[in-house]
Protein backbone atom coordinates (compact mmCIF):
# COMPACT_ATOMS: atom_id res chain seq x y z
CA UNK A 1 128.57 -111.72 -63.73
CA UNK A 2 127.29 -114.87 -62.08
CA UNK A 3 126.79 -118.46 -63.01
CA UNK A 4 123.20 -117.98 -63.58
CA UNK A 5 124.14 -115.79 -66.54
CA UNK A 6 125.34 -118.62 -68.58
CA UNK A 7 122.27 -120.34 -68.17
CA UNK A 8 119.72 -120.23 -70.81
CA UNK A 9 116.85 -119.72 -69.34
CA UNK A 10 118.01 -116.48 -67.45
CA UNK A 11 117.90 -115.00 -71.20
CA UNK A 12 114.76 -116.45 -72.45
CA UNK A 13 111.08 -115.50 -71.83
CA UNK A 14 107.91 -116.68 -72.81
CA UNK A 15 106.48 -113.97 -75.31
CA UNK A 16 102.76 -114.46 -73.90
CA UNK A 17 104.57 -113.27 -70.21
CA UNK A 18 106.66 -110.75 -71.78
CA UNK A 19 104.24 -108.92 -73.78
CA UNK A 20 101.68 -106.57 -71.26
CA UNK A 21 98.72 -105.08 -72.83
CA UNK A 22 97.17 -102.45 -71.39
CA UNK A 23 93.90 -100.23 -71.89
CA UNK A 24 94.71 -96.43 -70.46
CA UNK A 25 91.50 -93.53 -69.62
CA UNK A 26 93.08 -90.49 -68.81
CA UNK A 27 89.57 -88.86 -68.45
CA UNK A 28 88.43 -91.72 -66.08
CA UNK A 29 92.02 -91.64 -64.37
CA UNK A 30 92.57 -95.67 -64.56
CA UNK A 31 94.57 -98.82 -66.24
CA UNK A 32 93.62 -102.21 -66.69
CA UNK A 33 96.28 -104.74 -67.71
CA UNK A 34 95.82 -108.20 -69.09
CA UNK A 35 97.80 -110.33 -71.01
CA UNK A 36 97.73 -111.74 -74.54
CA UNK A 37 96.09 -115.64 -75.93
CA UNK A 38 98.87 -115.70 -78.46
CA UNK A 39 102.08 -114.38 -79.77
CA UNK A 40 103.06 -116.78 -82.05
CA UNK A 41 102.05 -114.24 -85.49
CA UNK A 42 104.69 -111.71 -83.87
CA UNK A 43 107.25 -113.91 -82.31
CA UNK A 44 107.06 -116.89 -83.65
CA UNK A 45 105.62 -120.63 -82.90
CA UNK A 46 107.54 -120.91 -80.06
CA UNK A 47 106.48 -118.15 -78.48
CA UNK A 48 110.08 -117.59 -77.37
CA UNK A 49 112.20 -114.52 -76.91
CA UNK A 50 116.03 -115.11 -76.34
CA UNK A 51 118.45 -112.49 -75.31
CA UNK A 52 117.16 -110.53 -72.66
CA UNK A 53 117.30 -110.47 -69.05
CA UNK A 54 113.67 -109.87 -66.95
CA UNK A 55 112.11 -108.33 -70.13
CA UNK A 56 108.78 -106.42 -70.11
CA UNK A 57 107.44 -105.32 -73.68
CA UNK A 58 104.62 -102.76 -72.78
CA UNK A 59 101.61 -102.16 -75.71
CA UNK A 60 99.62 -99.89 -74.18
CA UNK A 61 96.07 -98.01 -76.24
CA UNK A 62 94.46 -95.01 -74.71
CA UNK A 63 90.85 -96.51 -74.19
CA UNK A 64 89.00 -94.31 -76.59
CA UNK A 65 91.09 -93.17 -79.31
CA UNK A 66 93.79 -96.37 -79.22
CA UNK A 67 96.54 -94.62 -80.03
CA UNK A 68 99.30 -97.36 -79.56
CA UNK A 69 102.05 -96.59 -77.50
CA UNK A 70 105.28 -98.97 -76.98
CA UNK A 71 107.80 -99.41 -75.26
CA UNK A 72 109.94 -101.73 -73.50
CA UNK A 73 112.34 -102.46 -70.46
CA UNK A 74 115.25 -105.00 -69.23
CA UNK A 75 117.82 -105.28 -67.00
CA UNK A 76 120.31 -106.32 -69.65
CA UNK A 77 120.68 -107.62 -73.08
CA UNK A 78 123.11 -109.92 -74.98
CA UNK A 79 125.37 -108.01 -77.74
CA UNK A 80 123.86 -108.73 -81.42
CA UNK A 81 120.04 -108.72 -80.25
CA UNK A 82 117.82 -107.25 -82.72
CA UNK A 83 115.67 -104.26 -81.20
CA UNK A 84 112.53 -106.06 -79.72
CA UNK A 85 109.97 -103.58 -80.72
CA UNK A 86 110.45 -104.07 -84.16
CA UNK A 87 108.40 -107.16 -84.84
CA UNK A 88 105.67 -105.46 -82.91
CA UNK A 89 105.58 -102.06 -84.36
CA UNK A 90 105.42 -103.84 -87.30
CA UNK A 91 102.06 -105.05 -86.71
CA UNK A 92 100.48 -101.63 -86.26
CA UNK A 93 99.70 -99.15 -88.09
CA UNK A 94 102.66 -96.93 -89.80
CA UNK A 95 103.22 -93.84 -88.51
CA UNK A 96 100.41 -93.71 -85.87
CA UNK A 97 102.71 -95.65 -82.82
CA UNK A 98 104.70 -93.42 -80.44
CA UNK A 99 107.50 -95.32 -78.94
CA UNK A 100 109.23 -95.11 -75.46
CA UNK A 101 108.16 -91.48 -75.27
CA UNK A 102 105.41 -91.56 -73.02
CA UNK A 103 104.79 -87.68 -72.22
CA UNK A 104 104.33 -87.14 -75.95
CA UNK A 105 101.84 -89.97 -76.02
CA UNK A 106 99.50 -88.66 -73.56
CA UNK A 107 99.41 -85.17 -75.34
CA UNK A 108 98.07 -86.82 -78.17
CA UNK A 109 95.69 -89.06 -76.68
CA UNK A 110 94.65 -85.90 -74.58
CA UNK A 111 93.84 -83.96 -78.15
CA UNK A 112 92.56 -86.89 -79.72
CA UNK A 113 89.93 -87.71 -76.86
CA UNK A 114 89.12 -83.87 -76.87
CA UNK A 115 87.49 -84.37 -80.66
CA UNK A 116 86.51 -88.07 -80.40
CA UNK A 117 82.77 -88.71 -81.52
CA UNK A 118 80.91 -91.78 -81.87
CA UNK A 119 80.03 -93.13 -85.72
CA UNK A 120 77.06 -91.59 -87.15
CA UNK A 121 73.72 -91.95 -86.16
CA UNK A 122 73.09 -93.53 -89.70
CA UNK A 123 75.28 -96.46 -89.10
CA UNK A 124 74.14 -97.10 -85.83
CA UNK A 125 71.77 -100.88 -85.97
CA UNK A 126 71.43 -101.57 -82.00
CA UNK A 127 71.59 -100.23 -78.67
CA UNK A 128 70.81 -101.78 -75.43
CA UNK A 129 71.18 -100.82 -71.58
CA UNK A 130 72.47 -102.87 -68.69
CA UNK A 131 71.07 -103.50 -65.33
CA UNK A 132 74.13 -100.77 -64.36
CA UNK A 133 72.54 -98.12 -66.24
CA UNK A 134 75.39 -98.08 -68.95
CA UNK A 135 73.96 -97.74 -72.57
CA UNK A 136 75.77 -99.50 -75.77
CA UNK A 137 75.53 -98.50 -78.75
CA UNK A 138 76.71 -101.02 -81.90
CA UNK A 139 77.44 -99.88 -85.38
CA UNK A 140 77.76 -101.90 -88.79
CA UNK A 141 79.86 -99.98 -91.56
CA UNK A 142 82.31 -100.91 -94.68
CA UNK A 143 85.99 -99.65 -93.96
CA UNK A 144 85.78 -96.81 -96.72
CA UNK A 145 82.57 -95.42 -94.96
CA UNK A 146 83.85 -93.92 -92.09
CA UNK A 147 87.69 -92.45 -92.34
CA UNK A 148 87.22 -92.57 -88.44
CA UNK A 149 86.38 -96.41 -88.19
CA UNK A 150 89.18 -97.23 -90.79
CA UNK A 151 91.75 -95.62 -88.82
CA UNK A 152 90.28 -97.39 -85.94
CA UNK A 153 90.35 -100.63 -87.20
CA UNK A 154 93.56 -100.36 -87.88
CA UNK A 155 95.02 -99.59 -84.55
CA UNK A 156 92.65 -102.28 -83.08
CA UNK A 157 93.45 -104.95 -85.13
CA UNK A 158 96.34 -106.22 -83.96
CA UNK A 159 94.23 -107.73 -80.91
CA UNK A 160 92.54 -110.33 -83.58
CA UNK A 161 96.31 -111.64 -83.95
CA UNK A 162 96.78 -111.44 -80.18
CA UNK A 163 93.34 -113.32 -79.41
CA UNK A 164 91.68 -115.27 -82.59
CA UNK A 165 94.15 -118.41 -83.28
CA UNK A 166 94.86 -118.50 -87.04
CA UNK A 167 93.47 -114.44 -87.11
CA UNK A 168 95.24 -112.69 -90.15
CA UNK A 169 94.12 -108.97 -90.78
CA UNK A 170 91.85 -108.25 -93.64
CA UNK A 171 92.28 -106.57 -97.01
CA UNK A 172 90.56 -102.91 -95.82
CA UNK A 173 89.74 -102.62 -100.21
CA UNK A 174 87.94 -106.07 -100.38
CA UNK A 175 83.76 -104.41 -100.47
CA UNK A 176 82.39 -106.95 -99.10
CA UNK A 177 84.12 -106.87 -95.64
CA UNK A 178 81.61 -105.40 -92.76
CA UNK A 179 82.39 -104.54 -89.34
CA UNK A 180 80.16 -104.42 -86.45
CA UNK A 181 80.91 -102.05 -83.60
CA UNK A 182 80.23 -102.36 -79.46
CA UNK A 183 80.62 -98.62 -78.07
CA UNK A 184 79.70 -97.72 -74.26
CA UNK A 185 77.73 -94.32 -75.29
CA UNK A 186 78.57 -92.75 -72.64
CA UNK A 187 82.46 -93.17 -72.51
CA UNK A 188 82.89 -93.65 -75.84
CA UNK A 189 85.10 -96.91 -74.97
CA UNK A 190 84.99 -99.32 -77.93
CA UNK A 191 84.44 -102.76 -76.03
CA UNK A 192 84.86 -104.67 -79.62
CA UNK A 193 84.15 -105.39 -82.69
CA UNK A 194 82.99 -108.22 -85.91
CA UNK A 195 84.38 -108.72 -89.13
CA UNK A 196 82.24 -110.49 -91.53
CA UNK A 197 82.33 -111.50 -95.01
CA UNK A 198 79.29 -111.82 -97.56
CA UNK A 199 79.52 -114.71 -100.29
CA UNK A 200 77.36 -115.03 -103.09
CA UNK A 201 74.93 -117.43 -103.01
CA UNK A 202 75.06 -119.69 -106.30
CA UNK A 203 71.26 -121.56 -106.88
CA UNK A 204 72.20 -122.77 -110.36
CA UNK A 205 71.64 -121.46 -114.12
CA UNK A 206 67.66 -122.30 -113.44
CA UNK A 207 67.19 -119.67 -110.90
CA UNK A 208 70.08 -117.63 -112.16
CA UNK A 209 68.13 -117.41 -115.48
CA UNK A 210 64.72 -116.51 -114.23
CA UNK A 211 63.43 -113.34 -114.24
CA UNK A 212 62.47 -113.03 -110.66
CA UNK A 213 66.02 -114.01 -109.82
CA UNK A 214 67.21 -111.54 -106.83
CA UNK A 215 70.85 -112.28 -105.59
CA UNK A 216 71.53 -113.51 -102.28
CA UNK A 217 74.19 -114.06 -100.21
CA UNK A 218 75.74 -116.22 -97.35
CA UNK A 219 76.76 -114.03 -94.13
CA UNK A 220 80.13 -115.17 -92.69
CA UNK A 221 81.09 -113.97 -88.97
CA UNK A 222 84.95 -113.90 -89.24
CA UNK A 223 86.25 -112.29 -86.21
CA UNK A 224 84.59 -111.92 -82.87
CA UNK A 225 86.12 -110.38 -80.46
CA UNK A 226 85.13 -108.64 -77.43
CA UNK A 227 88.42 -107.37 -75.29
CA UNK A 228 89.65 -108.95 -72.13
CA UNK A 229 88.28 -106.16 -69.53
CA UNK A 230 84.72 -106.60 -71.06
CA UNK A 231 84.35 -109.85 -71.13
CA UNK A 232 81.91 -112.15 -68.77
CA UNK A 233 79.17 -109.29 -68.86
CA UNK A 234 76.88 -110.10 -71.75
CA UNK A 235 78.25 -107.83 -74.34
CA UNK A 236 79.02 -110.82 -76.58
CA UNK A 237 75.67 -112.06 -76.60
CA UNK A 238 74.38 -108.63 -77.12
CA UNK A 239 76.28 -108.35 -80.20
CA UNK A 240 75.69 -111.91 -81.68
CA UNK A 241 72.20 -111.49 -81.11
CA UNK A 242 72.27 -107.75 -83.50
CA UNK A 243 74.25 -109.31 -85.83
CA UNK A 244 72.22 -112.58 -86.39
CA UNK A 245 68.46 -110.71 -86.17
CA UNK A 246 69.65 -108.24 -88.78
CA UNK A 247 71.27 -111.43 -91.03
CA UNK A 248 67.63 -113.13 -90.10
CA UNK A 249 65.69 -110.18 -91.49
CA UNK A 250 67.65 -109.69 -94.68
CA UNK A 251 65.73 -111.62 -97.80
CA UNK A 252 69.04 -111.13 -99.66
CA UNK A 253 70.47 -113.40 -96.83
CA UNK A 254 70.29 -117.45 -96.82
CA UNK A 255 72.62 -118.54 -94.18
CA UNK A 256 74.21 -116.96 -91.29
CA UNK A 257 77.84 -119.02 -91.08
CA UNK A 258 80.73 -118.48 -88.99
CA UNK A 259 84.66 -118.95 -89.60
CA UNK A 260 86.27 -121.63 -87.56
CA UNK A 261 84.94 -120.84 -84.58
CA UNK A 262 86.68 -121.56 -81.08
CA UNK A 263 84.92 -123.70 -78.31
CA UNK A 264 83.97 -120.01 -76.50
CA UNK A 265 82.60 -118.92 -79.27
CA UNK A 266 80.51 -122.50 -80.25
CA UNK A 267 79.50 -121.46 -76.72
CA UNK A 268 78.07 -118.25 -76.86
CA UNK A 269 76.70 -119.29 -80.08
CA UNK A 270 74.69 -122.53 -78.74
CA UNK A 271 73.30 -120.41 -76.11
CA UNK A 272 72.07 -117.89 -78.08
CA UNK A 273 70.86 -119.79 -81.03
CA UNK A 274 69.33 -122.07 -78.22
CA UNK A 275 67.46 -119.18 -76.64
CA UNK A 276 66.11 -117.97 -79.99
CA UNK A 277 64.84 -120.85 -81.09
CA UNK A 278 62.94 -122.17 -77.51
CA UNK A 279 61.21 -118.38 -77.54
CA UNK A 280 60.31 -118.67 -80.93
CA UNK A 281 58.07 -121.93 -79.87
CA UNK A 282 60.75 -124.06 -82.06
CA UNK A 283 61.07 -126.67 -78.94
CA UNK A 284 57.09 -127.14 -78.82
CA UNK A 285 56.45 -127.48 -82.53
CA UNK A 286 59.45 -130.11 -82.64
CA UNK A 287 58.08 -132.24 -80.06
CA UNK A 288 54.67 -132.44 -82.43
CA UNK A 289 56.64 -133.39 -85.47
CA UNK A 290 58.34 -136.97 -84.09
CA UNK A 291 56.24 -139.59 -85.34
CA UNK A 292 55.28 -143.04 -83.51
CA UNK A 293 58.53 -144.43 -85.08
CA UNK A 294 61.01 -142.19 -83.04
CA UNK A 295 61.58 -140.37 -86.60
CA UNK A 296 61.48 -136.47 -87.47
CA UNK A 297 60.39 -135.35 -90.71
CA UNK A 298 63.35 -134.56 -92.99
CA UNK A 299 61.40 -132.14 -95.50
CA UNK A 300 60.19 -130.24 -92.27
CA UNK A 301 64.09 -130.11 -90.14
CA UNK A 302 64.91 -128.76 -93.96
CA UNK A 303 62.54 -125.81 -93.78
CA UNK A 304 63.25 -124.89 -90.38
CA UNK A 305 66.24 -124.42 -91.21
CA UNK A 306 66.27 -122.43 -94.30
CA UNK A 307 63.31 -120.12 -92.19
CA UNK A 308 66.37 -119.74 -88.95
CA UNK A 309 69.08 -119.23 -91.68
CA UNK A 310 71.49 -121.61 -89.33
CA UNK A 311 73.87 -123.80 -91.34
CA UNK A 312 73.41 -127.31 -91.33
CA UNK A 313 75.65 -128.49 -88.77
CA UNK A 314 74.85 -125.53 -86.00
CA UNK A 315 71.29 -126.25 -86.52
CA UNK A 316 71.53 -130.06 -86.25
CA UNK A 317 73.27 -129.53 -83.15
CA UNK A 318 70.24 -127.04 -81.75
CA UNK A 319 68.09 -130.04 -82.78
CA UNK A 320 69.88 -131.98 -80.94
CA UNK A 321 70.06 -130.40 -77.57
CA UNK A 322 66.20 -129.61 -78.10
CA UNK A 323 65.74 -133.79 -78.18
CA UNK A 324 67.83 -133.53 -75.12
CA UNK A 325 66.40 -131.01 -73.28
CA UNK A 326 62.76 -132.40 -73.64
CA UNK A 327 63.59 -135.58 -72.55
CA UNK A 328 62.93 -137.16 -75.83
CA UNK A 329 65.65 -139.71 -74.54
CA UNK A 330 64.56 -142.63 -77.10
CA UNK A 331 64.12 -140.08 -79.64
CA UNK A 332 67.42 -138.34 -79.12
CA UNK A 333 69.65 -141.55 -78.75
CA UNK A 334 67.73 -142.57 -82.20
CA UNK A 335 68.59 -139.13 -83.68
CA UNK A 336 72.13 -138.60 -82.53
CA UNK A 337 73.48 -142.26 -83.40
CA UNK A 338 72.22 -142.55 -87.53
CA UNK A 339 73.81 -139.17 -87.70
CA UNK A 340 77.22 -140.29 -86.08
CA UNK A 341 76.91 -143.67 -88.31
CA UNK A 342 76.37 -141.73 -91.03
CA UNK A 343 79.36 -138.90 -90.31
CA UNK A 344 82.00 -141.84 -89.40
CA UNK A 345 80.60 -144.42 -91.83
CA UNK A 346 83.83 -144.59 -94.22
CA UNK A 347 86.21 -144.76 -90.54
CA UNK A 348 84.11 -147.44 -89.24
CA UNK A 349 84.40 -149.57 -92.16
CA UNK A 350 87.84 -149.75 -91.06
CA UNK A 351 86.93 -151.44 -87.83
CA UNK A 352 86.87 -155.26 -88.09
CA UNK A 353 83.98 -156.57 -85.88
CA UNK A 354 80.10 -155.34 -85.45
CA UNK A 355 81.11 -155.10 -81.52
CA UNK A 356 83.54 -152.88 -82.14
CA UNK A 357 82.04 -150.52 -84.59
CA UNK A 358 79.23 -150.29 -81.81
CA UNK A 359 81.83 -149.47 -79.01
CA UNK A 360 82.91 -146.36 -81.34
CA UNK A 361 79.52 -145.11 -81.61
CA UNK A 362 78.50 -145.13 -78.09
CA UNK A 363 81.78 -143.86 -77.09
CA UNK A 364 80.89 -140.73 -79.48
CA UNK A 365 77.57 -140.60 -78.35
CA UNK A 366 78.28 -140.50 -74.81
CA UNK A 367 81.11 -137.81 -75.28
CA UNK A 368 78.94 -135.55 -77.54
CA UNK A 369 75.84 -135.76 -74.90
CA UNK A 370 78.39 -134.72 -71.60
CA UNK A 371 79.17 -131.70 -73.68
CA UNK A 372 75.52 -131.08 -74.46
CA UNK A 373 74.25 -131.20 -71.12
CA UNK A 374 77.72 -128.75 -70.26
CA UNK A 375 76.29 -126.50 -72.49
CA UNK A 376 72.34 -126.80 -71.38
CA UNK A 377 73.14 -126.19 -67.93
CA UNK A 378 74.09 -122.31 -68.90
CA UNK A 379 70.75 -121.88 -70.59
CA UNK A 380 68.59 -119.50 -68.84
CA UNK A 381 65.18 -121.19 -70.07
CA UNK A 382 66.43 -124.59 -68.46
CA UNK A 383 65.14 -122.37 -65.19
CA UNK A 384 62.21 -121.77 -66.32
């Protein structure tokens, strides 16, 4: 034993290092590796493990089937540790992980590839083909539609918790849960997947009371995620583009939302929502709409919105950017200031002189138009 075993940090780890996730195809003879955003629902807030020397926790899926397989390795650990795969097996799926043995893992990801099959045709609601060749296929289905995608989901979903901050895993009997699919046809690889949540949309006992009154219903994207080794190539914006145009088309559907979204996702989101709206002629008919007094026409921003389904904040943010990206400068500044007066106004009471208050708002408006222009910049159309 040496002096560096009496130190603490020879026996601590940070959980996000420890923890290696890996995607296995036997049939394609390769491994990727990547690790985790977040440990913190399995280890704790810290994010700490204590007690083990060099430790490596491996959570491996076969590619297609993902079968979870775990195991893990050290070169010593301190008397009284609890075993370290329990916390993590116990955020998978009982009785479907195989642990340490790895031989008997592959046999059953080599029988359970052998039988795989994509979802049926009838749930399939896209399909698109990149500049590769390589055709993708995305499904929508309730958990208790497909046996196959329920046992699925529930090996996959411990990557929400491992990638989504504040992700907890959904109640599989709740009906009005819906998850969206991204398959490569060809491999059968599932690349991701959506959860989203329908609400019932509640006009008041006028409407409620007539007799034309038809139900509708707020769409909620919950979880997005697209895995590590897929990422950068478009698939997202493949999938939020299904997912919206379907929501669009729906009568039954008044507003497409999303669940605390992080900044990649407000991302992907802008751009896309961006990219709909200037090919849909949105940026042209705006421009005609200011009048000679800088102002835009509430009633009409109102409309436009209800017709795009957006919720109010995404859409005055699209607004925004489209005042930007025209160079409606004077318009824009005009635009973007009432509505931060009018957002901060109970905070900026609290600020004792007019120069002040003034500071605030410019401060916000300059910090809120660098992040626009970030986010322009990726726009294709800017090219164009």
């Amino acid at each position: 034993m040496s002096t560096d075993d009496f130190k603490p940090e020879t026996w601590t780890i940070p959980s996000n290092e420890a923890l290696k996730i890996s995607l296995v195809s036997s049939a394609q003879d390769k491994a990727v590796q990547f690790p985790p955003s977040f440990t913190y629902p399995i280890y704790g807030d810290d994010e700490t493990i204590f007690g083990f020397k060099n430790l490596v926790i491996h959570l491996v899926f076969d590619s297609v089937s993902f079968k979870p397989f775990i195991n893990a390795k050290y070169d010593a650990k301190m008397d009284n540790t609890e075993d370290i795969l329990k916390k993590l097996e116990s955020e998978l799926p009982t009785d479907d992980i195989v642990i340490k043995d790895e031989n008997i893992w592959r046999d059953v990801c080599e029988v359970e590839e052998s039988s795989y099959s994509l979802p049926r045709e009838s749930l399939k609601v896209g399909e698109y083909t990149t500049s590769d060749s390589n055709v993708f296929v995305i499904y929508k289905a309730k958990l208790q539609e497909d046996p196959a995608l329920s046992k699925l989901h529930r090996r996959m979903q411990i990557f929400s918790l491992l990638f989504i901050e504040a992700a907890t895993y959904i109640n599989e009997k709740e009906p009005y849960w819906e998850i969206y699919w991204l398959f490569n046809k060809k491999t059968k690889e599932c690349l991701g997947y959506v959860t989203t949540y329908k609400y019932w949309n509640y006009n008041g006992h006028e409407s409620f009371d007539s007799k034309a009154y038809q139900r509708t219903y707020r769409k909620r994207i919950s979880q997005f995620l697209i895995l590590p080794p897929y990422q950068g190539k478009g698939h997202g914006s493949k999938l939020y583009k299904c997912i919206y145009n379907s929501w669009k088309g729906d009568s039954s559907v008044t507003e497409v939302t999303v669940e605390d979204p992080n900044e990649s996702f407000d991302d992907l989101r802008d751009l896309n929502d961006l990219d709909m709206l200037f090919k849909d002629g949105f940026f042209a008919t705006l421009m005609d709409t200011i009048g000679i007094d800088n102002n835009i026409d509430s009633k009409w921003l109102q409309h436009k919105r209800k017709e795009y389904k957006l919720e109010k904040r995404q859409f005055e943010r699209c607004v925004e950017m489209t005042l930007l990206q025209s160079q409606k400068l004077e318009v824009y500044k005009t635009h973007v200031k009432r509505r931060l007066y009018q957002k901060n106004f109970e905070a900026l009471n609290d600020i004792p002189t007019e120069a002040e208050k003034i500071k605030a708002i410019n401060s916000s408006f300059e910090s809120l138009t660098d992040d626009y222009k970030r986010i322009l910049s990726k726009c294709t159309f800017t090219d164009s």
